[in-house]
C-alpha atoms as a PDB file:
ATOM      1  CA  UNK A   1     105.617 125.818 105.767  1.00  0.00           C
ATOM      2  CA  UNK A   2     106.900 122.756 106.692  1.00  0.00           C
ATOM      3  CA  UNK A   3     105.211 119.108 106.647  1.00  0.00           C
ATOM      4  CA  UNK A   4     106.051 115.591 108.125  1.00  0.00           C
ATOM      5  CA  UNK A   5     105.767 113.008 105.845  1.00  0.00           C
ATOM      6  CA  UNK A   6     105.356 109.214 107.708  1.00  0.00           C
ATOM      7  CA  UNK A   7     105.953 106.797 104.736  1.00  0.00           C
ATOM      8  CA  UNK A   8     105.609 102.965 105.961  1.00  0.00           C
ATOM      9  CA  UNK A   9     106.744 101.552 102.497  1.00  0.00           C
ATOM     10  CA  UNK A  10     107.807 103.071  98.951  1.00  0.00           C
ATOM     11  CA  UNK A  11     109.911 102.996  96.577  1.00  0.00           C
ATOM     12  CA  UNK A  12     111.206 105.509  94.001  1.00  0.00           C
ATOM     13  CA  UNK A  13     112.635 103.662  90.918  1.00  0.00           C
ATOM     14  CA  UNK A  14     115.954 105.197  89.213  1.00  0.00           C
ATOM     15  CA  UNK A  15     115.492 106.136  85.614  1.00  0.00           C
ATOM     16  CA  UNK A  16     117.756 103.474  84.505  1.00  0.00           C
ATOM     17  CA  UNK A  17     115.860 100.778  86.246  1.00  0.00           C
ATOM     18  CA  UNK A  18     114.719  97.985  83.780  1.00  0.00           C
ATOM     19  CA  UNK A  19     114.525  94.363  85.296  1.00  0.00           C
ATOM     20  CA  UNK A  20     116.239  95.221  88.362  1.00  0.00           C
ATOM     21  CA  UNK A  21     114.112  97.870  89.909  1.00  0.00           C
ATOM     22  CA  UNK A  22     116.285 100.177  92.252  1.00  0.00           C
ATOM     23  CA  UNK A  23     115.057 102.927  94.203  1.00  0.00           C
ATOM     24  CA  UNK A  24     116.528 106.257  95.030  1.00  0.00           C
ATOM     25  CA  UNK A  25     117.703 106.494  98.580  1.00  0.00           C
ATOM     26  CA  UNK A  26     115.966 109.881  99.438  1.00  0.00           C
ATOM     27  CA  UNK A  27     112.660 110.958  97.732  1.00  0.00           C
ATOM     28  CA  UNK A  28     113.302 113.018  94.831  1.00  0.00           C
ATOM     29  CA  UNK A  29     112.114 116.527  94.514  1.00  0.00           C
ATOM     30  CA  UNK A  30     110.215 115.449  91.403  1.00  0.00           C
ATOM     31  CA  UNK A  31     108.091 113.118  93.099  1.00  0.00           C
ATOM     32  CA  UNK A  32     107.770 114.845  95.902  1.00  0.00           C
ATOM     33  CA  UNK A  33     106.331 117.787  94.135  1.00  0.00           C
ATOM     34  CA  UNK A  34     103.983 115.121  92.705  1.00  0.00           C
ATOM     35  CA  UNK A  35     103.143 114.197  96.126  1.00  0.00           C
ATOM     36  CA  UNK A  36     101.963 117.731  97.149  1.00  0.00           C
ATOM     37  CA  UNK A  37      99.829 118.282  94.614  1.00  0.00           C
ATOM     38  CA  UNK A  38      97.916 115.004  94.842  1.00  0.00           C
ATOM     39  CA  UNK A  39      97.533 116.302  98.394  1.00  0.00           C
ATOM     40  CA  UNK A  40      95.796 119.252  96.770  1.00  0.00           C
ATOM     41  CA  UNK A  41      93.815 117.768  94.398  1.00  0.00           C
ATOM     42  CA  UNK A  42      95.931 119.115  91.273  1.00  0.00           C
ATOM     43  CA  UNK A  43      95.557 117.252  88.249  1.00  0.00           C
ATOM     44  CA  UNK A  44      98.083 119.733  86.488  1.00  0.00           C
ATOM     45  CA  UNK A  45     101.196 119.408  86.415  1.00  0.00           C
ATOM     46  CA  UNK A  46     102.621 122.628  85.240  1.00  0.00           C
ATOM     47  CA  UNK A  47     100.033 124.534  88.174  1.00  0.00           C
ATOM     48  CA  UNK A  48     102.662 125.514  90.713  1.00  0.00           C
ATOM     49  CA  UNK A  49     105.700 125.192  88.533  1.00  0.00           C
ATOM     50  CA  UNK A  50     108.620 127.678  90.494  1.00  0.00           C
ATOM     51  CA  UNK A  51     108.031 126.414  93.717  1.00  0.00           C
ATOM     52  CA  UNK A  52     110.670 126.254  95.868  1.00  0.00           C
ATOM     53  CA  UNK A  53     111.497 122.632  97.829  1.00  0.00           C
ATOM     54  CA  UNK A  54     113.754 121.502 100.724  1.00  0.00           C
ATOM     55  CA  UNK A  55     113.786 118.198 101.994  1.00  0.00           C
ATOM     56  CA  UNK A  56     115.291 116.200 104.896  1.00  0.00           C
ATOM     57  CA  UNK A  57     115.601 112.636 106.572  1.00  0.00           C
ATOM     58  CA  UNK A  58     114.732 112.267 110.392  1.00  0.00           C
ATOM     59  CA  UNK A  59     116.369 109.470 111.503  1.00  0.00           C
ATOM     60  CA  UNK A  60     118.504 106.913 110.027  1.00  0.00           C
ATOM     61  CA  UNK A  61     118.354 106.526 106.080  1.00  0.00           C
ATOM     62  CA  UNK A  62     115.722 103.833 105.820  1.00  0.00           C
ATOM     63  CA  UNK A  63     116.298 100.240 105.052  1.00  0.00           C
ATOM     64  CA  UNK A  64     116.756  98.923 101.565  1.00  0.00           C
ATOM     65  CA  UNK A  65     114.316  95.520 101.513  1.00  0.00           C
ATOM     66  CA  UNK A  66     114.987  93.345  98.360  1.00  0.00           C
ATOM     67  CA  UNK A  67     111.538  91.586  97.117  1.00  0.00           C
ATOM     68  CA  UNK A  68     111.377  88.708  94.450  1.00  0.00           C
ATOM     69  CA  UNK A  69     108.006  89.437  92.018  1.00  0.00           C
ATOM     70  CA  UNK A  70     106.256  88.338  89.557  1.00  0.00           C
ATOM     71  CA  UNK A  71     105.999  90.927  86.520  1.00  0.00           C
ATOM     72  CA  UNK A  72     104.188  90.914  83.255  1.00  0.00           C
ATOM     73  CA  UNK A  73     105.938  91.192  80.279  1.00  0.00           C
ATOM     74  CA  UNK A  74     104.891  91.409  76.516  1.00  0.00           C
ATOM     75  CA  UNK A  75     104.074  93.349  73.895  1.00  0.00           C
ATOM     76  CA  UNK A  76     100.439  93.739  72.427  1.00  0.00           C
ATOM     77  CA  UNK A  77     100.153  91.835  69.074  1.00  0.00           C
ATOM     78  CA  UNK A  78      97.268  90.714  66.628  1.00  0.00           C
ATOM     79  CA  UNK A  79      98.052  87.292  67.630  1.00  0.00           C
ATOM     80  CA  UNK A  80      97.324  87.315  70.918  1.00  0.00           C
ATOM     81  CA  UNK A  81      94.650  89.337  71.133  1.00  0.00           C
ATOM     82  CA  UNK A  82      94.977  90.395  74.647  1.00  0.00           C
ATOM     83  CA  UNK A  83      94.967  87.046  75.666  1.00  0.00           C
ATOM     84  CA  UNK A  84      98.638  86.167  77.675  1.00  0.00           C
ATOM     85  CA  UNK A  85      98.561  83.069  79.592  1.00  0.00           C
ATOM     86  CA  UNK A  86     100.577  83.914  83.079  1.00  0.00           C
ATOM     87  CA  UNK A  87     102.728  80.585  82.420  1.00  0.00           C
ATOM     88  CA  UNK A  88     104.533  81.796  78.711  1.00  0.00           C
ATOM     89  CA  UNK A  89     104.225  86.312  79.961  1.00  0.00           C
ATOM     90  CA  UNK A  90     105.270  86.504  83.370  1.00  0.00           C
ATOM     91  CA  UNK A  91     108.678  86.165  85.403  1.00  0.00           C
ATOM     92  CA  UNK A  92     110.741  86.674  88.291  1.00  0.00           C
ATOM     93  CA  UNK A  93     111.989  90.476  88.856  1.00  0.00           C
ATOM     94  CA  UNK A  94     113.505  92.275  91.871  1.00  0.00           C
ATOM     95  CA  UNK A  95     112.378  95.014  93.370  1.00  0.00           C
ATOM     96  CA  UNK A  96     113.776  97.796  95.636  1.00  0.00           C
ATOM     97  CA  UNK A  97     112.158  98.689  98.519  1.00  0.00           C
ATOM     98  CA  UNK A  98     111.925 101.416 101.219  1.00  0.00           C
ATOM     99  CA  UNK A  99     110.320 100.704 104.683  1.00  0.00           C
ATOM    100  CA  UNK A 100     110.090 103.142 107.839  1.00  0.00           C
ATOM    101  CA  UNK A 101     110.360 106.780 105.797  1.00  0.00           C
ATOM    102  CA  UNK A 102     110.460 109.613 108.043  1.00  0.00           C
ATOM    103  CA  UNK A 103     110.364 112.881 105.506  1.00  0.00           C
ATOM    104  CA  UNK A 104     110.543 116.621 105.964  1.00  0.00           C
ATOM    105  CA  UNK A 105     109.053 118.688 103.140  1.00  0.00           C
ATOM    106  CA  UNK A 106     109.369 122.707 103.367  1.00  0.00           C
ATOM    107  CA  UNK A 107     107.613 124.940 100.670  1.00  0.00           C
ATOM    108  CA  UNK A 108     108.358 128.121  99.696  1.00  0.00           C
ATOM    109  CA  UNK A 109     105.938 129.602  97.041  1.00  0.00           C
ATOM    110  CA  UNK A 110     107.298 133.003  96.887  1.00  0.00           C
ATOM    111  CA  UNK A 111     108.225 132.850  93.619  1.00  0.00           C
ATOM    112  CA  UNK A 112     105.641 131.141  91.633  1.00  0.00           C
ATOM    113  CA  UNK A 113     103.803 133.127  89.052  1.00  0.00           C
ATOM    114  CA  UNK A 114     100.113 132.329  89.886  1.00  0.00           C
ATOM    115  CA  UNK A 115      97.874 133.849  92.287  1.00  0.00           C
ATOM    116  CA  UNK A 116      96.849 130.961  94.298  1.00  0.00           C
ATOM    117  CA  UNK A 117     100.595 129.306  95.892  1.00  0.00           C
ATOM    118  CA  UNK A 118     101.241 125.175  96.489  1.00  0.00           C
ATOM    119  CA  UNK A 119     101.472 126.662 100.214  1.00  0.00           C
ATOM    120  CA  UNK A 120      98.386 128.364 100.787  1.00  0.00           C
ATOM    121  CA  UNK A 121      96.635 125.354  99.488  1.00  0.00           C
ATOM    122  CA  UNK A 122      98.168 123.052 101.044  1.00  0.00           C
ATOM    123  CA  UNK A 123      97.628 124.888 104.152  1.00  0.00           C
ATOM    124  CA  UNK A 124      93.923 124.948 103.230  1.00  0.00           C
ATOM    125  CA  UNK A 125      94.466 121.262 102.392  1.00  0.00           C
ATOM    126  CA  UNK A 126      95.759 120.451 105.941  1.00  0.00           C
ATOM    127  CA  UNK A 127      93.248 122.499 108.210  1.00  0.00           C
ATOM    128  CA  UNK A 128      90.039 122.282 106.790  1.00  0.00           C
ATOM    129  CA  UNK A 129      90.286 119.193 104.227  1.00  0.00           C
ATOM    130  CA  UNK A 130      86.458 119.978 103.493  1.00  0.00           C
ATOM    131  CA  UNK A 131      87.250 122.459 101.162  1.00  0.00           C
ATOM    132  CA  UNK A 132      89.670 120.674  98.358  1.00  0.00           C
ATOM    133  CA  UNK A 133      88.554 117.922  96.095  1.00  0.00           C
ATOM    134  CA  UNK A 134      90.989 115.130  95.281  1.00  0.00           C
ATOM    135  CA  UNK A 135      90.742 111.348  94.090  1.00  0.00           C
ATOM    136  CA  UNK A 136      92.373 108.737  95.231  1.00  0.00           C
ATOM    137  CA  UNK A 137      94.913 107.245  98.132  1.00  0.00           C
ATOM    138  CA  UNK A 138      97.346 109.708  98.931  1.00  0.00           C
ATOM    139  CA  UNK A 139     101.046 108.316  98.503  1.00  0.00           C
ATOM    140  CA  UNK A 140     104.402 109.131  98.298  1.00  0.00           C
ATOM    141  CA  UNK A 141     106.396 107.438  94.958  1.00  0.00           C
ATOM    142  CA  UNK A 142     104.229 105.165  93.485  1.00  0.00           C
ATOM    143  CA  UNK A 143     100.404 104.575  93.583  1.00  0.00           C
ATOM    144  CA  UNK A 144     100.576 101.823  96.059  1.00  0.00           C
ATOM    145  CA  UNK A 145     103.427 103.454  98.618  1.00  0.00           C
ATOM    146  CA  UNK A 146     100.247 104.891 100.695  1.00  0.00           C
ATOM    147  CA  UNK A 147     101.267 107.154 103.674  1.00  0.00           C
ATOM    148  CA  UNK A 148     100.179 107.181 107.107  1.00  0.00           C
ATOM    149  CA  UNK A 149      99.922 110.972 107.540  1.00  0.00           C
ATOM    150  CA  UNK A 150     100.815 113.899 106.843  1.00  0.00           C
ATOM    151  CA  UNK A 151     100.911 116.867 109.376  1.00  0.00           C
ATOM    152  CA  UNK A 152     102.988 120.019 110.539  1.00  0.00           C
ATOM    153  CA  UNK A 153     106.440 119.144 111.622  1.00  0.00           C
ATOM    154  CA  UNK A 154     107.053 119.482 115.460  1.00  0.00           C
ATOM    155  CA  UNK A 155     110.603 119.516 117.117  1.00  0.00           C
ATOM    156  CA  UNK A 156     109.664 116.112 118.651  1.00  0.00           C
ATOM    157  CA  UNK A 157     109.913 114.318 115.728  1.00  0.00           C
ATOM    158  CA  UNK A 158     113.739 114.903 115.412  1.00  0.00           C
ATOM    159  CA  UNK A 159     116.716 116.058 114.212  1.00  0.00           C
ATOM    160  CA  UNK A 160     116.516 116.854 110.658  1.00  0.00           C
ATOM    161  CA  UNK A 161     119.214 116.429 108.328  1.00  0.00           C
ATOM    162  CA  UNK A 162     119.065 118.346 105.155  1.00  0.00           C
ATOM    163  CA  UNK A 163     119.511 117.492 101.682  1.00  0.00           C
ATOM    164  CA  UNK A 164     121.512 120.322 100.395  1.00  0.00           C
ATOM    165  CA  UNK A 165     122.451 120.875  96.939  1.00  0.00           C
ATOM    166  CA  UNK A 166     126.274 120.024  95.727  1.00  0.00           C
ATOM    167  CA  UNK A 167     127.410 119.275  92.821  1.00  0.00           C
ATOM    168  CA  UNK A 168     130.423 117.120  94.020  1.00  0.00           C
ATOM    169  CA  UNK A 169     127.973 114.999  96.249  1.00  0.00           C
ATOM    170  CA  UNK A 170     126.739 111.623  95.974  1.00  0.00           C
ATOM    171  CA  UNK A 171     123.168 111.633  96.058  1.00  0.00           C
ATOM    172  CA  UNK A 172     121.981 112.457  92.743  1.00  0.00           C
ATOM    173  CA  UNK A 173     118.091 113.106  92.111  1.00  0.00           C
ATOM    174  CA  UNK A 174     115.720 114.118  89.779  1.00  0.00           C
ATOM    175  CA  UNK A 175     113.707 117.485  90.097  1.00  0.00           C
ATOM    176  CA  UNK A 176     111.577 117.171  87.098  1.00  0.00           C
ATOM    177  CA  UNK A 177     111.377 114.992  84.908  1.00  0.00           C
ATOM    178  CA  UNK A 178     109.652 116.008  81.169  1.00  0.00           C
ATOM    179  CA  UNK A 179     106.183 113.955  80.538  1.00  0.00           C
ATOM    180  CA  UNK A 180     106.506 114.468  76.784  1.00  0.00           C
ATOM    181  CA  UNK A 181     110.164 113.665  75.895  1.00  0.00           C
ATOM    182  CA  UNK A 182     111.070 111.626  79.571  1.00  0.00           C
ATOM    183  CA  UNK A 183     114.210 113.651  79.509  1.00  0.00           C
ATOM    184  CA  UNK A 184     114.963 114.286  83.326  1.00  0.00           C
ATOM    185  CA  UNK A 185     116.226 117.287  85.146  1.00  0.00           C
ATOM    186  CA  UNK A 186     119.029 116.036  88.122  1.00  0.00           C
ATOM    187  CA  UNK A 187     120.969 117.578  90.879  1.00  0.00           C
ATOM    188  CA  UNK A 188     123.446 116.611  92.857  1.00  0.00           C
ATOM    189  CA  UNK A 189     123.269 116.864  96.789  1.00  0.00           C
ATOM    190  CA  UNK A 190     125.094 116.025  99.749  1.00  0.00           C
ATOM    191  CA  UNK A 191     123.754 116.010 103.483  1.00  0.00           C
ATOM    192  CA  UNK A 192     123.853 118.812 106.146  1.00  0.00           C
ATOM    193  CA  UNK A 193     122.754 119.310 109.880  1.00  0.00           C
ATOM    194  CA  UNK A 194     121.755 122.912 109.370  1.00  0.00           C
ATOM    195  CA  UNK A 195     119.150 124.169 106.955  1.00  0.00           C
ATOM    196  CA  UNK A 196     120.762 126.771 104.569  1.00  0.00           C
ATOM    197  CA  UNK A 197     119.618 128.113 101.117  1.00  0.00           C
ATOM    198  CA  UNK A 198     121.276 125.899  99.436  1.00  0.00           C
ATOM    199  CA  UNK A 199     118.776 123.638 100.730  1.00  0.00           C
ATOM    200  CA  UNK A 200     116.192 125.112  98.511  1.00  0.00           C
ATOM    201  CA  UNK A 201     115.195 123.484  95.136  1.00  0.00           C
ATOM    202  CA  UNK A 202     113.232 124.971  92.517  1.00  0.00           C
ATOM    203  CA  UNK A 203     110.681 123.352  90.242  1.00  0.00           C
ATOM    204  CA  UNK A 204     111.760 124.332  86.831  1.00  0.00           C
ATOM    205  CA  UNK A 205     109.098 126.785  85.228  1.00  0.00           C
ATOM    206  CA  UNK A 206     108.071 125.970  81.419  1.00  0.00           C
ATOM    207  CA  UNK A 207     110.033 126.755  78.908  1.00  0.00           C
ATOM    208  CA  UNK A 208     109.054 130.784  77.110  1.00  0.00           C
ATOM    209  CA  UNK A 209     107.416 129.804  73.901  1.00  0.00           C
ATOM    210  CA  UNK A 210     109.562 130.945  71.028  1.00  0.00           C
ATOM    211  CA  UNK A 211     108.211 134.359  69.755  1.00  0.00           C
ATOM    212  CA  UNK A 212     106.407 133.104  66.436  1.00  0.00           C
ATOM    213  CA  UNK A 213     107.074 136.925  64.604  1.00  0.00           C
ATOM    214  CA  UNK A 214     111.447 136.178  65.065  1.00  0.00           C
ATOM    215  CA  UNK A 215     110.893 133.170  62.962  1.00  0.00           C
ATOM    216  CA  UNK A 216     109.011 135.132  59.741  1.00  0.00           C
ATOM    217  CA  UNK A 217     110.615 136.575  57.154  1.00  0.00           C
ATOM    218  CA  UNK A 218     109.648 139.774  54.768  1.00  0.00           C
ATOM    219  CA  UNK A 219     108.897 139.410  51.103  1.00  0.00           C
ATOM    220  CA  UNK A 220     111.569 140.007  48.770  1.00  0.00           C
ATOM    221  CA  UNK A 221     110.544 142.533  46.511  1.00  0.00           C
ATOM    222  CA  UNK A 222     110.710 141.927  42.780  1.00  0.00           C
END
């Protein structure tokens, strides 16, 4: 399966980003998987964990837009109460922008461990939307980078260029990122013309859970 993405504005903040919010050039598999199952109406996030992304770029990379904004800033104390007058809590911060996104997303689900795959319902998602349920505007990044569509991919649209992975490349990305701890899970890539399986990127599956019998020990007898 493969989908076209048409993102008017987003942004997808690095990990360092404090202050200075930066965005990834590319849309990270990690939000990206995000993105597909919002489109599903999946409020789990571990659901279709061992799917298998590949995305690409039609087009130019899009334009970096640099916004000045105000941005709240505290810390909740006793003393305030809630209360933070705008004039002493708020300041100037930039923010990273992304305008004119044009995004190819292909799924493989052939080797995720549930019954019902990300593709099939997506599929299900895409030609008869009657049957999911889902909340929400449907974006791509954060909860205000809304998209315009989402469809099947059709040669007309363009060229296609790849991200594929490579660990000497340039374009490094997050393809999960850990809810509990906020450790994050990168690869590098680089860019290609041709679709190859190095294309492919996998959404880590959880962890085993550590056999709880290896960690008990037998009685000494006396």
């Amino acid at each position: 399966m493969q989908l076209y993405l048409d993102c008017p504005c987003t942004s997808f903040p690095r990990s360092f980003a404090r202050d200075y919010k930066e965005t990834y050039r590319y849309p990270p598999p990690s939000t990206v998987y995000g993105f597909l199952l919002s489109l599903v109406g999946e409020v789990e996030m571990d659901k279709h964990r061992g799917v298998k992304l590949a995305i690409g770029i039609i087009g130019d990379d899009p334009p970096i837009s640099r916004i000045l904004r105000k941005q709240r800033h505290h810390k909740f104390s006793k003393t305030h109460l809630g209360t933070y007058p705008t004039g002493k809590f708020s300041k100037p911060n930039h923010h990273e922008l992304l305008t004119d996104l044009q995004a190819v997303v292909r799924i493989d689900s052939s080797e995720e461990a549930g019954t019902v795959k990300l593709a099939d319902r997506v599929a299900i998602a895409l030609s008869t939307p009657a049957q999911i349920t889902r909340f929400g505007g449907l974006s791509l990044g954060e909860s205000w980078a809304m998209i315009n569509g989402v469809r099947a991919y059709r040669e007309i649209d363009g060229p296609i260029r790849w991200l594929i992975k490579d660990n000497r490349g340039l374009i490094s990305l997050p393809i999960w990122i850990d809810r509990q701890t906020t450790q994050g899970t990168f690869q590098r890539f680089s860019q290609s013309e041709e679709f190859c399986p190095d294309c492919w990127v996998t959404i880590p599956k959880p962890a085993a859970a550590p056999d709880a019998k290896k960690g008990k020990r037998s009685p000494r007898k006396s």
